[in-house]
C-alpha atoms as a PDB file:
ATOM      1  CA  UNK A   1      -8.366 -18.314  32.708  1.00  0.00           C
ATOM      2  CA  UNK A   2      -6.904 -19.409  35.924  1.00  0.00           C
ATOM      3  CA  UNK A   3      -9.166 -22.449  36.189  1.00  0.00           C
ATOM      4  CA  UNK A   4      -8.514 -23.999  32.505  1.00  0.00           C
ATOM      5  CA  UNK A   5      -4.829 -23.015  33.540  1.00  0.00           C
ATOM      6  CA  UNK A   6      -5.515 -25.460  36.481  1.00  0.00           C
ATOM      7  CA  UNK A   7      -7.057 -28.307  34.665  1.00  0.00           C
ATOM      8  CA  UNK A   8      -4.142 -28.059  31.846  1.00  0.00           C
ATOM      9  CA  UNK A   9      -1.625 -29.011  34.612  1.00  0.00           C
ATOM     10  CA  UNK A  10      -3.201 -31.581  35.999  1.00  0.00           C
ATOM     11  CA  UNK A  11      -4.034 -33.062  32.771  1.00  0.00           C
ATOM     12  CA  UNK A  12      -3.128 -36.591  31.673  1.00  0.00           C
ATOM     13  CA  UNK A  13      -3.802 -35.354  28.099  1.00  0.00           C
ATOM     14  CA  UNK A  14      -0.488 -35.435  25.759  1.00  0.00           C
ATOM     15  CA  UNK A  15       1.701 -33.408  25.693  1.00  0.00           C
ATOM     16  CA  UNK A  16       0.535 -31.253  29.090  1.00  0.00           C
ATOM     17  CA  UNK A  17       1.469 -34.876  30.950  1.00  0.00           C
ATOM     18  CA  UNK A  18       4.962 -35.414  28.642  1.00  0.00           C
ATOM     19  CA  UNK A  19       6.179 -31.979  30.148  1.00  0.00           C
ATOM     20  CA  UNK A  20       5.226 -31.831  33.807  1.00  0.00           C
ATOM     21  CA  UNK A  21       6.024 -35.111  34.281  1.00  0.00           C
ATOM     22  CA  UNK A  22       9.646 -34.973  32.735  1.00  0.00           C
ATOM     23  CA  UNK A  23      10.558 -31.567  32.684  1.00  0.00           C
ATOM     24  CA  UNK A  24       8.533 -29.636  35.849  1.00  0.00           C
ATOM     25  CA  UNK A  25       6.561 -27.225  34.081  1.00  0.00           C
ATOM     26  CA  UNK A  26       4.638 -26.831  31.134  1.00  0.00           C
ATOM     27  CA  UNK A  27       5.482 -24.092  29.070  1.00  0.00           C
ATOM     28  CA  UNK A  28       3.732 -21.601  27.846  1.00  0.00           C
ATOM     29  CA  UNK A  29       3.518 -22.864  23.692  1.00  0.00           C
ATOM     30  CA  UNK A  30       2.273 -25.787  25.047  1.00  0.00           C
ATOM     31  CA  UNK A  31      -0.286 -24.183  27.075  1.00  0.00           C
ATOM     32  CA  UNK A  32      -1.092 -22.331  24.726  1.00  0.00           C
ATOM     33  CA  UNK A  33      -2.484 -25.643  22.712  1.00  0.00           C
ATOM     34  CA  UNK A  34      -5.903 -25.960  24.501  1.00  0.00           C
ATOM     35  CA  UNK A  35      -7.039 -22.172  24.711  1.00  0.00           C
ATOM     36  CA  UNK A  36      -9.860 -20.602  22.745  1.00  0.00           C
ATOM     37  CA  UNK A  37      -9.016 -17.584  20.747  1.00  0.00           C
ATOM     38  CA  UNK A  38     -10.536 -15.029  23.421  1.00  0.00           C
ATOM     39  CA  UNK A  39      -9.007 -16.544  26.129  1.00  0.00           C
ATOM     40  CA  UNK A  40      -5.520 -16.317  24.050  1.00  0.00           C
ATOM     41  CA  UNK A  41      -5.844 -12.596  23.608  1.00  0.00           C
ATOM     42  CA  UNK A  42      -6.772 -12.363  27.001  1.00  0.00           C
ATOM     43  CA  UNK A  43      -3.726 -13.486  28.454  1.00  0.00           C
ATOM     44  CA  UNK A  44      -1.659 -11.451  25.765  1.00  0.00           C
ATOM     45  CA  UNK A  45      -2.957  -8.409  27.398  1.00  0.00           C
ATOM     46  CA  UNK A  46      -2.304  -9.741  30.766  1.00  0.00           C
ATOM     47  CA  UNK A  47       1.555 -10.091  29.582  1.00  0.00           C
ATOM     48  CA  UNK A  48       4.128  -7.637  30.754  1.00  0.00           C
ATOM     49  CA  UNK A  49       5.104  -5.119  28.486  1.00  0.00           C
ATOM     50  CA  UNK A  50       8.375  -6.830  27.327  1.00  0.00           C
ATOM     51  CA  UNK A  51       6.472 -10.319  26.781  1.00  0.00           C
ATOM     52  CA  UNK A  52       4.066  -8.317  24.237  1.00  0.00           C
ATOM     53  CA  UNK A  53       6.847  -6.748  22.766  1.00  0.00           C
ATOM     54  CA  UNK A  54       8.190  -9.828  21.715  1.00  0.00           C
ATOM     55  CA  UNK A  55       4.785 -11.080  20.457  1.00  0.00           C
ATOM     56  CA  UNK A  56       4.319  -8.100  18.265  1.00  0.00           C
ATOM     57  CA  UNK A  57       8.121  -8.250  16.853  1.00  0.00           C
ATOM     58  CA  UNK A  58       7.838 -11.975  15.831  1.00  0.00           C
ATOM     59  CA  UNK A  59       3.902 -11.124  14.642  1.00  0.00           C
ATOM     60  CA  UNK A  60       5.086  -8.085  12.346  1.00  0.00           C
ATOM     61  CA  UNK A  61       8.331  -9.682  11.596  1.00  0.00           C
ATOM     62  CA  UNK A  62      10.162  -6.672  13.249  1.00  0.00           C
ATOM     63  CA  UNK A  63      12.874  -5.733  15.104  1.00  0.00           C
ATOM     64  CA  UNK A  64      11.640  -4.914  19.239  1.00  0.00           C
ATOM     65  CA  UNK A  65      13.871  -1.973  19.211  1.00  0.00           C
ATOM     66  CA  UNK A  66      12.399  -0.829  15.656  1.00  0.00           C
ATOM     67  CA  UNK A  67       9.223  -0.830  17.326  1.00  0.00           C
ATOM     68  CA  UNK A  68      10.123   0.981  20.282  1.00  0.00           C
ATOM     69  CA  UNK A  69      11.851   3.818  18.237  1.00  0.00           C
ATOM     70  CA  UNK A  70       8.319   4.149  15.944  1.00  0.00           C
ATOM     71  CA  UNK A  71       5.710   3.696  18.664  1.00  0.00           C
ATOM     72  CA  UNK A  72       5.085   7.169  19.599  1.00  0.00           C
ATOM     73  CA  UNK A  73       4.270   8.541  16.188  1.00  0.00           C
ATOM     74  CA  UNK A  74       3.353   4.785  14.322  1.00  0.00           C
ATOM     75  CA  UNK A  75       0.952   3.332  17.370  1.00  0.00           C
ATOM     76  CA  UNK A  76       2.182  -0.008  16.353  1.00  0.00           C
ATOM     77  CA  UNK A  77       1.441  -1.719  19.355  1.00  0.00           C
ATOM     78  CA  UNK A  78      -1.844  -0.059  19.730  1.00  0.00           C
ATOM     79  CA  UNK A  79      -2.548  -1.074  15.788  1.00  0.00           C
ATOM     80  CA  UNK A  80      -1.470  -4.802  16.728  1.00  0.00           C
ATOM     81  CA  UNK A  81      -4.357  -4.838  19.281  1.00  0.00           C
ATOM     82  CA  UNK A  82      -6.939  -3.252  17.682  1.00  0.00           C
ATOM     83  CA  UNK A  83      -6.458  -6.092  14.557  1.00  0.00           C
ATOM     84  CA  UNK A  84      -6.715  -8.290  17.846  1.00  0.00           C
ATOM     85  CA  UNK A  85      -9.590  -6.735  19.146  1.00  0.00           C
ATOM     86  CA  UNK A  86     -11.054  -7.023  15.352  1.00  0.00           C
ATOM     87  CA  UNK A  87     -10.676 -10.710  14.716  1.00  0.00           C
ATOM     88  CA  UNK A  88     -11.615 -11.742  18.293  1.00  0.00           C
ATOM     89  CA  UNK A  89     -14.979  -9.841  17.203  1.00  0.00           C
ATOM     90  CA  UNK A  90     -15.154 -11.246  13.744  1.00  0.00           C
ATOM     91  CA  UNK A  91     -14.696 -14.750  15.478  1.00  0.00           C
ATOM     92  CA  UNK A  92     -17.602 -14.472  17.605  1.00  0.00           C
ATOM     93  CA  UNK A  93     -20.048 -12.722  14.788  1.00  0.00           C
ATOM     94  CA  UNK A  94     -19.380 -15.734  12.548  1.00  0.00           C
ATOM     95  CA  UNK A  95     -19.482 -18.336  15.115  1.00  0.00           C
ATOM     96  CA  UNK A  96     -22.922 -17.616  16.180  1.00  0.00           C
ATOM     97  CA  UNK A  97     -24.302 -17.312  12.407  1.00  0.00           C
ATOM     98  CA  UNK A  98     -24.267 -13.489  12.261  1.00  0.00           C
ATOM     99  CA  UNK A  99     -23.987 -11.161   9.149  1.00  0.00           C
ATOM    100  CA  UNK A 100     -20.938 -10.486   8.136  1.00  0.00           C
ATOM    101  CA  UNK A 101     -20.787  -8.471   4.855  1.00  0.00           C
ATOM    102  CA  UNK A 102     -22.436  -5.168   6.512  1.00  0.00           C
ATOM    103  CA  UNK A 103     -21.544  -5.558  10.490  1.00  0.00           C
ATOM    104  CA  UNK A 104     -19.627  -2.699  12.121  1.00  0.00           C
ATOM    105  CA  UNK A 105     -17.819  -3.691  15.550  1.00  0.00           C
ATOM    106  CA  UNK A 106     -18.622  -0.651  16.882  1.00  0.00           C
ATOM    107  CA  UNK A 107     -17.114  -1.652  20.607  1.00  0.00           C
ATOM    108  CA  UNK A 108     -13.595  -2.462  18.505  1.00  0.00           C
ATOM    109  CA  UNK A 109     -13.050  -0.219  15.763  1.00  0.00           C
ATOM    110  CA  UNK A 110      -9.207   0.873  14.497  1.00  0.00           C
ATOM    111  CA  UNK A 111      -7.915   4.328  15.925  1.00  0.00           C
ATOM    112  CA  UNK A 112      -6.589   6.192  12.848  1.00  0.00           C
ATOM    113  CA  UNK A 113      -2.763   5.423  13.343  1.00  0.00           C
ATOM    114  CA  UNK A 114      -0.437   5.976  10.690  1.00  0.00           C
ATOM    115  CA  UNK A 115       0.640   2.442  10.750  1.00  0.00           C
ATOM    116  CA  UNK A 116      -2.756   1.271   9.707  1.00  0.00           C
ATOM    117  CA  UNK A 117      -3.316   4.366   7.553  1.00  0.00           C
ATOM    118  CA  UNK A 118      -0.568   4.118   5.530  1.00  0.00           C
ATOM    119  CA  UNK A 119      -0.713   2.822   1.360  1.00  0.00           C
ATOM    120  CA  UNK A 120      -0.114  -0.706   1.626  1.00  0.00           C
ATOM    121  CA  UNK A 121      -2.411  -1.556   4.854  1.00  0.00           C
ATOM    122  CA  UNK A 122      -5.905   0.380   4.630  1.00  0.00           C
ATOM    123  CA  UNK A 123      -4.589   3.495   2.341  1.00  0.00           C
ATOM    124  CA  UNK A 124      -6.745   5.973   3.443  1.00  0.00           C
ATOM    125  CA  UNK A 125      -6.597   9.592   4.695  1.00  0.00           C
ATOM    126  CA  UNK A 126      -6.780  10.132   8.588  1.00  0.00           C
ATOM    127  CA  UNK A 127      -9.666  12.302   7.313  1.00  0.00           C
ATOM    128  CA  UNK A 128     -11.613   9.485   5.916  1.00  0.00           C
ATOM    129  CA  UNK A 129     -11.283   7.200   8.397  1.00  0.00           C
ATOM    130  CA  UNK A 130     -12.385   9.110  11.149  1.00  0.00           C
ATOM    131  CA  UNK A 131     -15.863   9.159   9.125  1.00  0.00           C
ATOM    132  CA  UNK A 132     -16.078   5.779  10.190  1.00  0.00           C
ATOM    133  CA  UNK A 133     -14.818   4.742   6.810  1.00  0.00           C
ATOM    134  CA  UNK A 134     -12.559   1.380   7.189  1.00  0.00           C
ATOM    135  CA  UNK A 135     -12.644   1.145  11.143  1.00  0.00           C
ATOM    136  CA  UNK A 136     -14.226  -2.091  12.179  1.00  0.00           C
ATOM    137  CA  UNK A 137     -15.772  -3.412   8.263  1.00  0.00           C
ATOM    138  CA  UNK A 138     -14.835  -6.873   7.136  1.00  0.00           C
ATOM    139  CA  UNK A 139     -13.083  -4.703   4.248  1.00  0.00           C
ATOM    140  CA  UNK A 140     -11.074  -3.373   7.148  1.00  0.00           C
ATOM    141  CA  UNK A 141     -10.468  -6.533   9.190  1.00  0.00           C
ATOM    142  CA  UNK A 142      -8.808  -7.671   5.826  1.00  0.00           C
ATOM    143  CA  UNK A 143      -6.737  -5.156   4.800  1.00  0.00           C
ATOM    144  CA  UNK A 144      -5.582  -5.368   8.528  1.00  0.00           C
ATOM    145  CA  UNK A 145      -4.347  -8.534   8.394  1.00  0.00           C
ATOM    146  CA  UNK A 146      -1.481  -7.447   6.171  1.00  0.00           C
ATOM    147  CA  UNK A 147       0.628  -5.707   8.434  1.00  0.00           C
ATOM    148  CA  UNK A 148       1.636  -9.560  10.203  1.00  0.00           C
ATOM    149  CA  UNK A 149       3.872 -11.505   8.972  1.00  0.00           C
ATOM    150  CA  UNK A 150       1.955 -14.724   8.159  1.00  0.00           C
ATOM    151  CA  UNK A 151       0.137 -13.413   4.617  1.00  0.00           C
ATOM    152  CA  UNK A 152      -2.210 -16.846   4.931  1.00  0.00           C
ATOM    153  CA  UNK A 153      -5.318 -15.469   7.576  1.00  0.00           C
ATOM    154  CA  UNK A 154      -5.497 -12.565   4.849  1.00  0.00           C
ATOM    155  CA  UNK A 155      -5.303 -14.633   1.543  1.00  0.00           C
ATOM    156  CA  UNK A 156      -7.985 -17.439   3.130  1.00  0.00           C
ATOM    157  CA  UNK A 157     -10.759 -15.021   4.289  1.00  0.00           C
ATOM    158  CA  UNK A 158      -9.733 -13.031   0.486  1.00  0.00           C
ATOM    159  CA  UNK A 159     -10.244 -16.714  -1.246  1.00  0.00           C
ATOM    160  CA  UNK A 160     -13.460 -17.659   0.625  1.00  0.00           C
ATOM    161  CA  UNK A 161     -15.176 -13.875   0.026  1.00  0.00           C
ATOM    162  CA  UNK A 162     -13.492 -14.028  -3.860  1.00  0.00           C
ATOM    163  CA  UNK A 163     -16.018 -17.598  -4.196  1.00  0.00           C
ATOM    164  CA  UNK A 164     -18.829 -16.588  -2.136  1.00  0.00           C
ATOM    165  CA  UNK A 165     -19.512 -12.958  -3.956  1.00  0.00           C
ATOM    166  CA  UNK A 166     -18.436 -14.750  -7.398  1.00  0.00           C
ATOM    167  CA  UNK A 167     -21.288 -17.260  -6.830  1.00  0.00           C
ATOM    168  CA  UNK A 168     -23.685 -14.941  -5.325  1.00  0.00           C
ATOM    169  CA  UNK A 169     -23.413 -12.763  -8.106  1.00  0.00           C
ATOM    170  CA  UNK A 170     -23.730 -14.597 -10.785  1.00  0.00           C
ATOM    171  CA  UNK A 171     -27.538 -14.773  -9.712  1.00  0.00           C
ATOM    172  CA  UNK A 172     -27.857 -11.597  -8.601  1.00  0.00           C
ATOM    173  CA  UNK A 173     -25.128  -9.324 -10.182  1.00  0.00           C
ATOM    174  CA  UNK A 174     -27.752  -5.882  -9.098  1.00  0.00           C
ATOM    175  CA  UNK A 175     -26.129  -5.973  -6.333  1.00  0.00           C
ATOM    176  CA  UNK A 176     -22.743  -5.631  -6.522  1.00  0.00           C
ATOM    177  CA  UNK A 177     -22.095  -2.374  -6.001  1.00  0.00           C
ATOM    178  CA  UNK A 178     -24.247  -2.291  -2.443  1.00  0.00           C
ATOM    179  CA  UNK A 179     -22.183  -5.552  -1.002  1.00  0.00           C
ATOM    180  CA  UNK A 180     -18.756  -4.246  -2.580  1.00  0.00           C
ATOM    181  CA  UNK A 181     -19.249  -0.722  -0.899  1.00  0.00           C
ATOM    182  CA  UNK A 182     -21.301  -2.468   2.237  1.00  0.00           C
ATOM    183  CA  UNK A 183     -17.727  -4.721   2.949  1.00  0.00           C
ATOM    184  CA  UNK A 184     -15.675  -1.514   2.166  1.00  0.00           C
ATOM    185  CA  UNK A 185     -13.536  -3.128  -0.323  1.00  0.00           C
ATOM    186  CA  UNK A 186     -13.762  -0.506  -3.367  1.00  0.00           C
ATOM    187  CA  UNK A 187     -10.262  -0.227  -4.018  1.00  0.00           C
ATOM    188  CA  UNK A 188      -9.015  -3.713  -2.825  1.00  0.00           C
ATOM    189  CA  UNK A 189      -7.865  -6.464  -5.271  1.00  0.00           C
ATOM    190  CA  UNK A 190     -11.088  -8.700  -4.765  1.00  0.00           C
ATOM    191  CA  UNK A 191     -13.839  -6.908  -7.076  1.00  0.00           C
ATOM    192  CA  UNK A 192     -11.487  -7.925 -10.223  1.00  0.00           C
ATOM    193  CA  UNK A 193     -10.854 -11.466  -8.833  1.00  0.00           C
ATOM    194  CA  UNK A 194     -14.795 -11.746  -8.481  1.00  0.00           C
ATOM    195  CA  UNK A 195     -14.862 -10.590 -11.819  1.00  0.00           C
ATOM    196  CA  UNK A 196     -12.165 -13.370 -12.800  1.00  0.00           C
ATOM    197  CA  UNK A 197     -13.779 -16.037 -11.433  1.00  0.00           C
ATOM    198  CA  UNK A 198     -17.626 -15.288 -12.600  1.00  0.00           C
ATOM    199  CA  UNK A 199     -15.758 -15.189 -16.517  1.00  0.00           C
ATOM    200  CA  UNK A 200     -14.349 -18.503 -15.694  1.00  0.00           C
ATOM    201  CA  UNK A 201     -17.842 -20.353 -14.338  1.00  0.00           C
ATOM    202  CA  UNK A 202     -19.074 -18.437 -17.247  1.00  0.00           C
ATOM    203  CA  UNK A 203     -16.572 -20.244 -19.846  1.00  0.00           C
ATOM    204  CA  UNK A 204     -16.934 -23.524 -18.099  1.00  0.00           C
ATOM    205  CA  UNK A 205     -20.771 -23.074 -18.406  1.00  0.00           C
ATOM    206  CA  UNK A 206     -20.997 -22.688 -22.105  1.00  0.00           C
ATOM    207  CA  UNK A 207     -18.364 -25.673 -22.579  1.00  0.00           C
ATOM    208  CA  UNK A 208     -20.973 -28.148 -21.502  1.00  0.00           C
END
């Protein structure tokens, strides 16, 4: 970390040369620019406590001191780095080609907090989860993503798995109950919009 913080400030690059040369420093934002994911989350956890604060109220869209007065029984800032410690583990899985629809993180699964528990984000019992139901399963790493702010990581890896089951399935429709159950996503909104789109290529097929 320290030695690609290094190179950045010696960097002729744009815009790591527009800031040191004209205003001293080069902030953090900018930094921020030319870091891979792991090294990102990294130096989030190397913050002090008020600078992660401030990334997890802008993240969730909530107020710092709304946080502070939940934490103890919510875990929200332990839920915010699990879901880091999730898609960090996610990233590396797919970027070296690995199988995704039945992989279990086992190193980074989510603790059974009632901010992840609750209806809207994974809506299951603390019981069920601490089965091992929902903790690190792509089904979980999705239904995660809903609790920050920005709703497009969670729609785009929806979209992509909504395409890739639709067309998998559409050869080999045996199998859908042992992927949907595999990726944890039983009571999720993407079995019907698999369904959806396999009835459309289905239409467009008997069009031609």
């Amino acid at each position: 970390m320290l030695y690609n913080f290094g190179k950045l400030l010696g960097s002729n690059d744009q815009p790591y040369k527009y800031y040191r040369e004209n205003h001293g420093n080069i902030p953090p934002w900018i930094m921020i620019k030319n870091l891979m994911l792991g090294q990102v989350i990294y130096w989030y956890k190397l913050s002090k406590p008020k600078v992660r604060l401030d990334i997890i109220s802008r993240m969730l869209s909530m107020d710092s001191t709304v946080i502070e007065a939940l934490d103890e029984t919510m875990r929200i800032r332990q839920s915010f780095g699990d879901l880091l410690d999730l898609v960090l583990d996610y990233r590396n899985l797919t970027a070296h080609g690995g199988r995704v629809y039945n992989h279990r993180a086992s190193d980074h699964e989510l603790h059974s907090s009632p901010f992840l528990l609750r209806k809207n984000i994974l809506n299951i019992s603390k019981a069920k989860h601490r089965t091992g139901y929902r903790k690190s399963s792509i089904g979980a790493l999705i239904l995660t993503l809903g609790i920050i702010n920005n709703p497009d990581p969670k729609q785009t890896i929806s979209s992509w798995i909504d395409v890739l089951l639709a067309n998998y399935l559409q050869n080999f429709p045996q199998d859908e109950n042992m992927l949907i159950q595999a990726m944890e996503l039983e009571d999720t909104t993407i079995p019907k919009s698999v369904h959806t789109l396999i009835g459309g290529n289905k239409s467009d097929k008997s069009r031609l």
